[in-house]
PDB file of N, CA and C in Angstrom:
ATOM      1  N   UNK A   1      -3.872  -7.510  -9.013  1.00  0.00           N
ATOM      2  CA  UNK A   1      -2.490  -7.083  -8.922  1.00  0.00           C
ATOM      3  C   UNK A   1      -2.310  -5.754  -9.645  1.00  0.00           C
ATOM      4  N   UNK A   2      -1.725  -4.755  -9.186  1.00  0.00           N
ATOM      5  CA  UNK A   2      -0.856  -3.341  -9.927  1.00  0.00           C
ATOM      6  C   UNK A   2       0.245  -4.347 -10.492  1.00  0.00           C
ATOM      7  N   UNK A   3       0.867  -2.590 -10.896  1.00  0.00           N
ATOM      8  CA  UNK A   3       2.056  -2.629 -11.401  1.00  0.00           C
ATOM      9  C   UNK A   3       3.114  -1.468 -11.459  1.00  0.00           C
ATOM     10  N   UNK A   4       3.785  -1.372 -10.988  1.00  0.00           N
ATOM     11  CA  UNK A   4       4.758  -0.406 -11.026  1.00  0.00           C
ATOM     12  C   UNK A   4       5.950  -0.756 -12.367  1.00  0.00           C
ATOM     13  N   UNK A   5       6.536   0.614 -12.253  1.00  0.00           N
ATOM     14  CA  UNK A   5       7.420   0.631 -13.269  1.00  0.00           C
ATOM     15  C   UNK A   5       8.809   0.336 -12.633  1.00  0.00           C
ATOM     16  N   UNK A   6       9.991  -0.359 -12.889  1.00  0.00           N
ATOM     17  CA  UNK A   6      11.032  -0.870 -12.080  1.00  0.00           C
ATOM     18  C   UNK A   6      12.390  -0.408 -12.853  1.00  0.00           C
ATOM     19  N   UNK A   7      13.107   0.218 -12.197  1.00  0.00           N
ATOM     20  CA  UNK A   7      14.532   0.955 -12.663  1.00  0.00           C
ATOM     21  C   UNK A   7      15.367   0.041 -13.801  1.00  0.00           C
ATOM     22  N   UNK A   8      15.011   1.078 -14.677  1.00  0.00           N
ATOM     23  CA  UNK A   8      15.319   0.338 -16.435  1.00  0.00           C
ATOM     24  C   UNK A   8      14.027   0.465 -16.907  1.00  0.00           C
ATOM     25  N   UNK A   9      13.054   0.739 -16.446  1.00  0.00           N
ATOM     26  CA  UNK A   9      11.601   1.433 -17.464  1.00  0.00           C
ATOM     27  C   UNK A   9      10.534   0.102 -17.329  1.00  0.00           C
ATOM     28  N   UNK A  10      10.924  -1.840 -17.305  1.00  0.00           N
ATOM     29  CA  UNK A  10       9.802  -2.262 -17.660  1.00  0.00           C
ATOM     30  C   UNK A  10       9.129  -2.365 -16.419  1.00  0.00           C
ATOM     31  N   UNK A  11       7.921  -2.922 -16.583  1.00  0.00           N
ATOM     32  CA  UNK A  11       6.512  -2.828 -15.239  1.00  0.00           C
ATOM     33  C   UNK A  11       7.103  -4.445 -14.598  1.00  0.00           C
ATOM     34  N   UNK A  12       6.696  -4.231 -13.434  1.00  0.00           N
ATOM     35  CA  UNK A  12       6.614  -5.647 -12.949  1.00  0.00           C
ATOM     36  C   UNK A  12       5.484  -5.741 -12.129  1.00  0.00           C
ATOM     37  N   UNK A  13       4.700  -6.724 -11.870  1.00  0.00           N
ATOM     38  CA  UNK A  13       3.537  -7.149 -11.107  1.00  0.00           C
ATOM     39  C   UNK A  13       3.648  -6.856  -9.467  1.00  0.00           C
ATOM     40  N   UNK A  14       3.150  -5.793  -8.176  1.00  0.00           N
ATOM     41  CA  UNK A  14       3.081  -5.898  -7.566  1.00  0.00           C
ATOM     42  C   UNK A  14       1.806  -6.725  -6.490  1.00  0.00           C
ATOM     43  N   UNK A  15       1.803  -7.092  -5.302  1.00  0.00           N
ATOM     44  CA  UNK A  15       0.854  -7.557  -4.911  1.00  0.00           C
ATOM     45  C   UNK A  15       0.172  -6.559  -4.081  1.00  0.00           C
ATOM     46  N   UNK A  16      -1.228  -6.573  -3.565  1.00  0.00           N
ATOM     47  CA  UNK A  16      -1.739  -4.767  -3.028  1.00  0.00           C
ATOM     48  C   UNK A  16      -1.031  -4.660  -2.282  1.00  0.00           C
ATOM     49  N   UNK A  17      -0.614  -5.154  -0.989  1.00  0.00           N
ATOM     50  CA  UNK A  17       0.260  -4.603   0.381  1.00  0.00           C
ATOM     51  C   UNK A  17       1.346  -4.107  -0.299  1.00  0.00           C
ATOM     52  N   UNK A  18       2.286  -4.629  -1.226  1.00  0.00           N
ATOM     53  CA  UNK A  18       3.645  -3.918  -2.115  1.00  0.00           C
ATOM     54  C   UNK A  18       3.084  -2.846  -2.336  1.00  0.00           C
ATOM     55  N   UNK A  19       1.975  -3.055  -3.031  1.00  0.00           N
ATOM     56  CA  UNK A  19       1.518  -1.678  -3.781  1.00  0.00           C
ATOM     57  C   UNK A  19       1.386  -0.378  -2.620  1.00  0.00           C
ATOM     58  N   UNK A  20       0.423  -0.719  -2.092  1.00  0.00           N
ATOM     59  CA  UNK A  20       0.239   0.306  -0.596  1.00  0.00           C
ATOM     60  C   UNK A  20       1.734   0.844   0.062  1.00  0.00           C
ATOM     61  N   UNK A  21       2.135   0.156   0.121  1.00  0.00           N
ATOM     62  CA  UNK A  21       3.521   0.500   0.230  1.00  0.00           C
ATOM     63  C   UNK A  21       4.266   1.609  -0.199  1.00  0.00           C
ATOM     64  N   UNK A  22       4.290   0.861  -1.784  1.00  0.00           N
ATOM     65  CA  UNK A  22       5.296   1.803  -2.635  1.00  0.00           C
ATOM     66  C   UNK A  22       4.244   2.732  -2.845  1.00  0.00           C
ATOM     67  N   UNK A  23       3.384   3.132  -2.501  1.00  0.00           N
ATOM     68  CA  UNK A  23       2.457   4.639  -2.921  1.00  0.00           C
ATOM     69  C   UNK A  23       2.536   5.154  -1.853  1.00  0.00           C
ATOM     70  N   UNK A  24       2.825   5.016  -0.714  1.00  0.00           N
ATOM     71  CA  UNK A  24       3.234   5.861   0.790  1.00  0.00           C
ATOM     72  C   UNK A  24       4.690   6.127   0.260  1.00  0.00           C
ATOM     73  N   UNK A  25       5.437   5.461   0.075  1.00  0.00           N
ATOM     74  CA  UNK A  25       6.644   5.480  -0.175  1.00  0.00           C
ATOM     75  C   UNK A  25       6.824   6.941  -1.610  1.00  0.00           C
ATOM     76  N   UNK A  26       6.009   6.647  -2.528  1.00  0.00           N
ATOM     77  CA  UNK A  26       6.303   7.420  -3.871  1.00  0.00           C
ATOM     78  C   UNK A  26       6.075   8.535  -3.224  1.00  0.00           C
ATOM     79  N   UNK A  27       4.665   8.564  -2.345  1.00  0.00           N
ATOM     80  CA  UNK A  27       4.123  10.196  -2.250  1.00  0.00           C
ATOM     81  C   UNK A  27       4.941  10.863  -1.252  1.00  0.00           C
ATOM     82  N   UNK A  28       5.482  10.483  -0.633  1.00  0.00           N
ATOM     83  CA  UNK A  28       6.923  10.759   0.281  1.00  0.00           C
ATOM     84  C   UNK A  28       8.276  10.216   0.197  1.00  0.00           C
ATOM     85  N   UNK A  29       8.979  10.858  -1.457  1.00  0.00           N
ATOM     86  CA  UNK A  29       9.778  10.324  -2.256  1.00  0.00           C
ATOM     87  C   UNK A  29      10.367  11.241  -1.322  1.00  0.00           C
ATOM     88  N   UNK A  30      11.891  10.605  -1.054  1.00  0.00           N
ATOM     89  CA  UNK A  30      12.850  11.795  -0.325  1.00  0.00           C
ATOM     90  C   UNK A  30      13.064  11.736   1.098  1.00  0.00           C
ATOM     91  N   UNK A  31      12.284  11.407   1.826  1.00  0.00           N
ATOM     92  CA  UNK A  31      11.527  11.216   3.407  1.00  0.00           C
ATOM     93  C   UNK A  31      11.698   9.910   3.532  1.00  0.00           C
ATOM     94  N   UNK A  32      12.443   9.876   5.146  1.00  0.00           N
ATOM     95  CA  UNK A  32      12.495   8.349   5.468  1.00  0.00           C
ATOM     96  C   UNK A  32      11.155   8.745   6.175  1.00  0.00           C
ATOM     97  N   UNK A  33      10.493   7.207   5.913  1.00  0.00           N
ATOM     98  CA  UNK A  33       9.023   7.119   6.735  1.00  0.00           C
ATOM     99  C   UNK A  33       9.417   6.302   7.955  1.00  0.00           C
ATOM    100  N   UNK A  34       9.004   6.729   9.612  1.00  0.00           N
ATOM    101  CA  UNK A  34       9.511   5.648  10.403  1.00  0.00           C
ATOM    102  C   UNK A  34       8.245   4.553  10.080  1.00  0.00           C
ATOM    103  N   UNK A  35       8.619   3.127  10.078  1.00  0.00           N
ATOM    104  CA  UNK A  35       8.259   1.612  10.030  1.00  0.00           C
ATOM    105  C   UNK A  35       6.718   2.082  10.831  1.00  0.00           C
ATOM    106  N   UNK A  36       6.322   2.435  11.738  1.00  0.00           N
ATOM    107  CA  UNK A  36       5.205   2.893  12.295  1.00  0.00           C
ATOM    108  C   UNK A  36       4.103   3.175  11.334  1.00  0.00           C
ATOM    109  N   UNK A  37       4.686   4.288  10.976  1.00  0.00           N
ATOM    110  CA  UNK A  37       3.763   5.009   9.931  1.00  0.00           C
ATOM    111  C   UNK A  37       3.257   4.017   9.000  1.00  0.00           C
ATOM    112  N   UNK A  38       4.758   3.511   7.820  1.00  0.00           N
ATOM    113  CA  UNK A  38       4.496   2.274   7.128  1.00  0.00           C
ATOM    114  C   UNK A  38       3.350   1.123   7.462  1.00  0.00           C
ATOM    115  N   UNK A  39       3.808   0.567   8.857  1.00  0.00           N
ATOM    116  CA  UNK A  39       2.855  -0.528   9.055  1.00  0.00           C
ATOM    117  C   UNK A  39       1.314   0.567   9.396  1.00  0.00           C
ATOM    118  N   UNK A  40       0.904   1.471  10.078  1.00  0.00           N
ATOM    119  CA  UNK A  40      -0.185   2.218  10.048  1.00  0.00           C
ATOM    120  C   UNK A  40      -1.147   2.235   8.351  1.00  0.00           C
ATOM    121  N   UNK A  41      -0.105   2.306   7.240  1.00  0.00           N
ATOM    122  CA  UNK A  41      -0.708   2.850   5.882  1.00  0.00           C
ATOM    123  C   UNK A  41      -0.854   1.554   5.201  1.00  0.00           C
ATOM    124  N   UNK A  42      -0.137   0.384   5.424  1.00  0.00           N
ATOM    125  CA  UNK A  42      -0.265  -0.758   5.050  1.00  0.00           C
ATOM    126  C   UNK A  42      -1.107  -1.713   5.499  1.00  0.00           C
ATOM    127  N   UNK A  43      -0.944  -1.870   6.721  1.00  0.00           N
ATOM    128  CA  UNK A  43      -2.164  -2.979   7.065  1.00  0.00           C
ATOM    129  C   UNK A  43      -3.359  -2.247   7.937  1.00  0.00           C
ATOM    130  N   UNK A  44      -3.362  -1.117   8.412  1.00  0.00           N
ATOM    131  CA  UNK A  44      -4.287   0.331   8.905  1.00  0.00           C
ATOM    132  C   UNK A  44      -5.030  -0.374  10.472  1.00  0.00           C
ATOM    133  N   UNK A  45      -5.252   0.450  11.013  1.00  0.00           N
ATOM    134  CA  UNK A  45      -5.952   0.933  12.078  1.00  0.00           C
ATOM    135  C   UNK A  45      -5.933  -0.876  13.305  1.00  0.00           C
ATOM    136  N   UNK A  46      -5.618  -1.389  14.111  1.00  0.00           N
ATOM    137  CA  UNK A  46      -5.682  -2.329  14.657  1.00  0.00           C
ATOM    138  C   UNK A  46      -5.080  -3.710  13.743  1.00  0.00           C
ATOM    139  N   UNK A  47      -4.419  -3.668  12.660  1.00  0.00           N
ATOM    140  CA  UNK A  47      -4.362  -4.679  11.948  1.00  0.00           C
ATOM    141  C   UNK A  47      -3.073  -5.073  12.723  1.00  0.00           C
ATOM    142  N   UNK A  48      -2.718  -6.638  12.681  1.00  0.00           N
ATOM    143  CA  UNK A  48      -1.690  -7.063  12.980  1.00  0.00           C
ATOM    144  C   UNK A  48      -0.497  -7.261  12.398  1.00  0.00           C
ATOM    145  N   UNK A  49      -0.443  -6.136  11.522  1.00  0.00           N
ATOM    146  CA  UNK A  49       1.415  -6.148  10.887  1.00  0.00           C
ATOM    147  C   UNK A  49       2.227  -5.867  11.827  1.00  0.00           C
ATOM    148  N   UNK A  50       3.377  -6.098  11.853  1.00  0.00           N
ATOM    149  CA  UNK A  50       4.736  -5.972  12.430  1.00  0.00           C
ATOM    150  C   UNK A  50       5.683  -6.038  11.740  1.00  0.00           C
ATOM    151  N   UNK A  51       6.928  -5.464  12.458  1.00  0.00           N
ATOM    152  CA  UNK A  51       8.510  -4.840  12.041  1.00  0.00           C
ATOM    153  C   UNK A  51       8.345  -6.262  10.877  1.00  0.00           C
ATOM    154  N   UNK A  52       8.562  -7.249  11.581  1.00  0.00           N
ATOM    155  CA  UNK A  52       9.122  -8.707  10.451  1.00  0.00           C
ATOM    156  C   UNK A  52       8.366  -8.411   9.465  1.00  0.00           C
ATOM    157  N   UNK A  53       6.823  -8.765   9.037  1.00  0.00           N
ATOM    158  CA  UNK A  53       6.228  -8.215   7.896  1.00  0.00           C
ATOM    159  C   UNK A  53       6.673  -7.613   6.967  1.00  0.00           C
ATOM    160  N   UNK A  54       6.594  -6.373   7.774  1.00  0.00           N
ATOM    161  CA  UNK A  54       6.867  -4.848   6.872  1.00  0.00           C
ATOM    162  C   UNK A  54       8.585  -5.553   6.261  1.00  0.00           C
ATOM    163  N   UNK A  55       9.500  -5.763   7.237  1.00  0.00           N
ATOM    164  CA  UNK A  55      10.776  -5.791   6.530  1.00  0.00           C
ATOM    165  C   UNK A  55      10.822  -6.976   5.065  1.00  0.00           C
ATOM    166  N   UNK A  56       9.835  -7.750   5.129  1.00  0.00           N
ATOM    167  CA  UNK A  56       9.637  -8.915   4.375  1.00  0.00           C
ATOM    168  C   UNK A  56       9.046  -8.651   2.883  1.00  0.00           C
ATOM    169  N   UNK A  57       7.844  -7.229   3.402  1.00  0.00           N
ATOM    170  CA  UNK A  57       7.168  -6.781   2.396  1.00  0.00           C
ATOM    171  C   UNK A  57       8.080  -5.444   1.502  1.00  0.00           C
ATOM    172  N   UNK A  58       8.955  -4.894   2.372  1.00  0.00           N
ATOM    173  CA  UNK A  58      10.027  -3.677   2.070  1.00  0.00           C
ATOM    174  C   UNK A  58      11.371  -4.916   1.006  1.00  0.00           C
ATOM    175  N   UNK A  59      11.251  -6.320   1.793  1.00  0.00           N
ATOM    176  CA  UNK A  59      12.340  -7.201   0.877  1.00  0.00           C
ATOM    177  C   UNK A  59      12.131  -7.647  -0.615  1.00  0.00           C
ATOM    178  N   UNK A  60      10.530  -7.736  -0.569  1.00  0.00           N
ATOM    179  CA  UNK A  60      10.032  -8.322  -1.840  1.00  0.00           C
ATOM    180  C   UNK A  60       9.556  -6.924  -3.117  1.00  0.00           C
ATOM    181  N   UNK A  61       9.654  -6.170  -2.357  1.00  0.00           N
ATOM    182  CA  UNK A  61       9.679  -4.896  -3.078  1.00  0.00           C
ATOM    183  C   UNK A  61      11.256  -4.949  -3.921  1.00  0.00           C
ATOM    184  N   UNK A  62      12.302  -5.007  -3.205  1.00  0.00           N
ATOM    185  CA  UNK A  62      13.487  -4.638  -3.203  1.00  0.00           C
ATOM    186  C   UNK A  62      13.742  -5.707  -4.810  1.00  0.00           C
ATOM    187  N   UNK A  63      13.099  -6.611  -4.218  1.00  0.00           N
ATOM    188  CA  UNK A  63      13.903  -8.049  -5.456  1.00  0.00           C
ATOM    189  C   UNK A  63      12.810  -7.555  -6.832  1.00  0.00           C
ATOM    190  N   UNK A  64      11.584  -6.606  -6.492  1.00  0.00           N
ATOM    191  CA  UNK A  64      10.874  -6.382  -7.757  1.00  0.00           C
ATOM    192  C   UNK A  64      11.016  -4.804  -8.518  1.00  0.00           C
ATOM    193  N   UNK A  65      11.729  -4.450  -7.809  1.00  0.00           N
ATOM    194  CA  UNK A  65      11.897  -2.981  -8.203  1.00  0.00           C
ATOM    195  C   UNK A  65      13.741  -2.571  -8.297  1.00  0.00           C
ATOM    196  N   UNK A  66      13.931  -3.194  -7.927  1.00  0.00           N
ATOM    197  CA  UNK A  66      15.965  -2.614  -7.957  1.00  0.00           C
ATOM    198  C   UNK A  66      16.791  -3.557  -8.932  1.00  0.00           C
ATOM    199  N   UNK A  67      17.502  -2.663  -9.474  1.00  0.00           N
ATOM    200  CA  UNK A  67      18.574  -3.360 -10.429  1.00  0.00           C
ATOM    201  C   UNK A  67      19.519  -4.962  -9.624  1.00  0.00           C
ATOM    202  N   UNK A  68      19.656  -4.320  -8.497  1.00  0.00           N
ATOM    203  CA  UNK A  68      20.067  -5.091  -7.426  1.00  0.00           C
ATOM    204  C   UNK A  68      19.774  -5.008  -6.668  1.00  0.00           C
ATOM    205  N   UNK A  69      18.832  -6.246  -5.777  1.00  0.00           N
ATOM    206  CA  UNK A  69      18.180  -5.982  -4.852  1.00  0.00           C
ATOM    207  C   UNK A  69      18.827  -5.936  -3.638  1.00  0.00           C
ATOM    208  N   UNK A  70      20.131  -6.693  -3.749  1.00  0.00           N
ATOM    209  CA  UNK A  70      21.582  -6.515  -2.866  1.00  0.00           C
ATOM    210  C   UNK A  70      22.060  -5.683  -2.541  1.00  0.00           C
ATOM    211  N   UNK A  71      21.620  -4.383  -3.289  1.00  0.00           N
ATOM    212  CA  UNK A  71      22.712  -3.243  -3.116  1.00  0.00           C
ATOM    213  C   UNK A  71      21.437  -2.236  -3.581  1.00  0.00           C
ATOM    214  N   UNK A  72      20.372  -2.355  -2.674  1.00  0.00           N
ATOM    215  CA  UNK A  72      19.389  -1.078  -3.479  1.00  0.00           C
ATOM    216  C   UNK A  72      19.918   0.466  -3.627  1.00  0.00           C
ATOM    217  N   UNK A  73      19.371   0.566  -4.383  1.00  0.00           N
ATOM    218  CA  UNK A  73      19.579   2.890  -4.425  1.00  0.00           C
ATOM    219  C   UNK A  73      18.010   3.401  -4.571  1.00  0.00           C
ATOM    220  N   UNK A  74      17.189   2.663  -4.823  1.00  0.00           N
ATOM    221  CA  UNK A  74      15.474   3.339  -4.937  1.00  0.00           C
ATOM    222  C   UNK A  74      15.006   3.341  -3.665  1.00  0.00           C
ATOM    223  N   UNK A  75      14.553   2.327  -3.177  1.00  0.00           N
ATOM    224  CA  UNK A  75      14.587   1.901  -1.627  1.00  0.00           C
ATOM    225  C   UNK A  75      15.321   1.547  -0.792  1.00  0.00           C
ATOM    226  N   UNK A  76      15.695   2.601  -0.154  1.00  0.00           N
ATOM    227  CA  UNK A  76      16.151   1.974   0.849  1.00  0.00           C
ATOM    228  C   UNK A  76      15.928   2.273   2.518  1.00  0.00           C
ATOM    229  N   UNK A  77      16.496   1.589   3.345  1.00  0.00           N
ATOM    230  CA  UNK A  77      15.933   1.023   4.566  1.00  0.00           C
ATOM    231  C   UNK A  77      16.945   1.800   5.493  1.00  0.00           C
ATOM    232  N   UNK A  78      16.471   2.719   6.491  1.00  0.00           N
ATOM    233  CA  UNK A  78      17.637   3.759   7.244  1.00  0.00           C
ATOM    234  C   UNK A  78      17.259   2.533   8.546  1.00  0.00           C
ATOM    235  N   UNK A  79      18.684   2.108   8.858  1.00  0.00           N
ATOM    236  CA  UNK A  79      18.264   1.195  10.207  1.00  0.00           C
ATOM    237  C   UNK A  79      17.983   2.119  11.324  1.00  0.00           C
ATOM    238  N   UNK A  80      16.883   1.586  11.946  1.00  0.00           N
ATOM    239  CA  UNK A  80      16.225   1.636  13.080  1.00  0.00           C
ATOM    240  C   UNK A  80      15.186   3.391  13.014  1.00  0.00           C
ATOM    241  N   UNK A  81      15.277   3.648  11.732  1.00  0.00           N
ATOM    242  CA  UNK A  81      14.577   4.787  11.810  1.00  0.00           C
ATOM    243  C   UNK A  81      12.995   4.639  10.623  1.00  0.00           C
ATOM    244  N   UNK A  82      13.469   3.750   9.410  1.00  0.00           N
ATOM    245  CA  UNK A  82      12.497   3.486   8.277  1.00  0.00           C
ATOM    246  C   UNK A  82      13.329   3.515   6.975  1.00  0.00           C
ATOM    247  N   UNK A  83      12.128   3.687   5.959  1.00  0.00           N
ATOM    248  CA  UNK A  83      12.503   3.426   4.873  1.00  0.00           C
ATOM    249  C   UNK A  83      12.114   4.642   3.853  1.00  0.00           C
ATOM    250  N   UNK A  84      12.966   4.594   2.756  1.00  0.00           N
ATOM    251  CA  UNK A  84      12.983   5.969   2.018  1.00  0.00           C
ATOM    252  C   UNK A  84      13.073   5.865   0.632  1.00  0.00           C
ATOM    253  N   UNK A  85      12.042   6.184  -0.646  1.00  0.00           N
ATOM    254  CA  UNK A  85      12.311   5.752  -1.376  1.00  0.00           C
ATOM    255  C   UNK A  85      12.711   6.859  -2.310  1.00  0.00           C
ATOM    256  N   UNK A  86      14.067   6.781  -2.905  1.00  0.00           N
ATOM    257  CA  UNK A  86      14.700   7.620  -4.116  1.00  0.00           C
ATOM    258  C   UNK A  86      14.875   7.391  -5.280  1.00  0.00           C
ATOM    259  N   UNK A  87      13.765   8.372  -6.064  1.00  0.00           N
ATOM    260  CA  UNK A  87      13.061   8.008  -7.243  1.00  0.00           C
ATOM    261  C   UNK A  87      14.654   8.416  -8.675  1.00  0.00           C
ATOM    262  N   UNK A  88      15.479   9.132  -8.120  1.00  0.00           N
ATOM    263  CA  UNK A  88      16.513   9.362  -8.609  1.00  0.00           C
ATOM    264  C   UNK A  88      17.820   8.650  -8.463  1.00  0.00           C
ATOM    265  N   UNK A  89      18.077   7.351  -7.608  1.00  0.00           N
ATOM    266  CA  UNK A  89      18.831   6.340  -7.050  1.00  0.00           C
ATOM    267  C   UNK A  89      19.724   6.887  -6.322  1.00  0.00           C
ATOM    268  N   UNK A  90      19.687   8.279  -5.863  1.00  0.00           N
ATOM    269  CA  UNK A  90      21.479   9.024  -5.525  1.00  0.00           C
ATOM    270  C   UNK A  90      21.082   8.350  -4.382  1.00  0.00           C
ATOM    271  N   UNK A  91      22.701   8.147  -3.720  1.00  0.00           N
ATOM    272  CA  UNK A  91      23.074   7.620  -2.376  1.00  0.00           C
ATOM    273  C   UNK A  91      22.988   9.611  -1.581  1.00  0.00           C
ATOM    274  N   UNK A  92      22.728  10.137  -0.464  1.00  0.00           N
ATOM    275  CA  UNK A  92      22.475  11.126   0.296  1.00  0.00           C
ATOM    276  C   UNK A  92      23.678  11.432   1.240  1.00  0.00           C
ATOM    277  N   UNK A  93      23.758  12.255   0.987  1.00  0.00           N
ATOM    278  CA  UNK A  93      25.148  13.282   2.093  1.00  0.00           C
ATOM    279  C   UNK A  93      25.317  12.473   3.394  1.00  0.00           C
ATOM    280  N   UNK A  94      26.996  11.763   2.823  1.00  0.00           N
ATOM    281  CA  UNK A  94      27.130  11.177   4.484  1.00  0.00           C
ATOM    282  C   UNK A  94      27.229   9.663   4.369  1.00  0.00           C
ATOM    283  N   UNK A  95      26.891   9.332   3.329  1.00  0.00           N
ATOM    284  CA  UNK A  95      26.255   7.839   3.333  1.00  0.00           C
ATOM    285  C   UNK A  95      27.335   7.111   2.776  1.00  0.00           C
TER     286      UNK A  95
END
């Protein structure tokens, strides 16, 4: 298991697919990634992830990394386009 650091400073235990995740996600802080890409960097080349997965693995992120996982501002999920993670929590022009 990693570990990431979770908004309020302490670490919490990720599992590798979280992890893989949130490191596509960190290194394209700012950038919605479309779900494609995601499932491509997460489960790679012929693997059988899908939308449900990914949204399951993007959910369990949410409950280990956000103040509220109800109301995220780090990750979050642009419907029908992907997911975007903001290392600064601002909500984005428009929103």
């Amino acid at each position: 298991m990693q570990a990431v650091s979770r908004a309020g400073g302490s670490p919490v235990r990720v599992a590798h697919l979280e992890f893989r995740l949130f490191q596509l996600l960190l290194a394209n802080a700012g950038q919605v990634l479309p779900s494609e890409r995601l499932l491509l960097h997460v489960w790679g080349e012929g693997a059988s992830g899908d939308r449900q997965l990914l949204k399951q693995l993007v959910r369990r992120l949410h409950q280990k990394i956000e103040v509220d996982a109800g109301s995220p501002r780090y990750l979050v999920t642009a419907a029908g386009l992907g997911d975007d993670f903001r290392p600064d929590g601002e909500a984005r022009e428009g929103e």
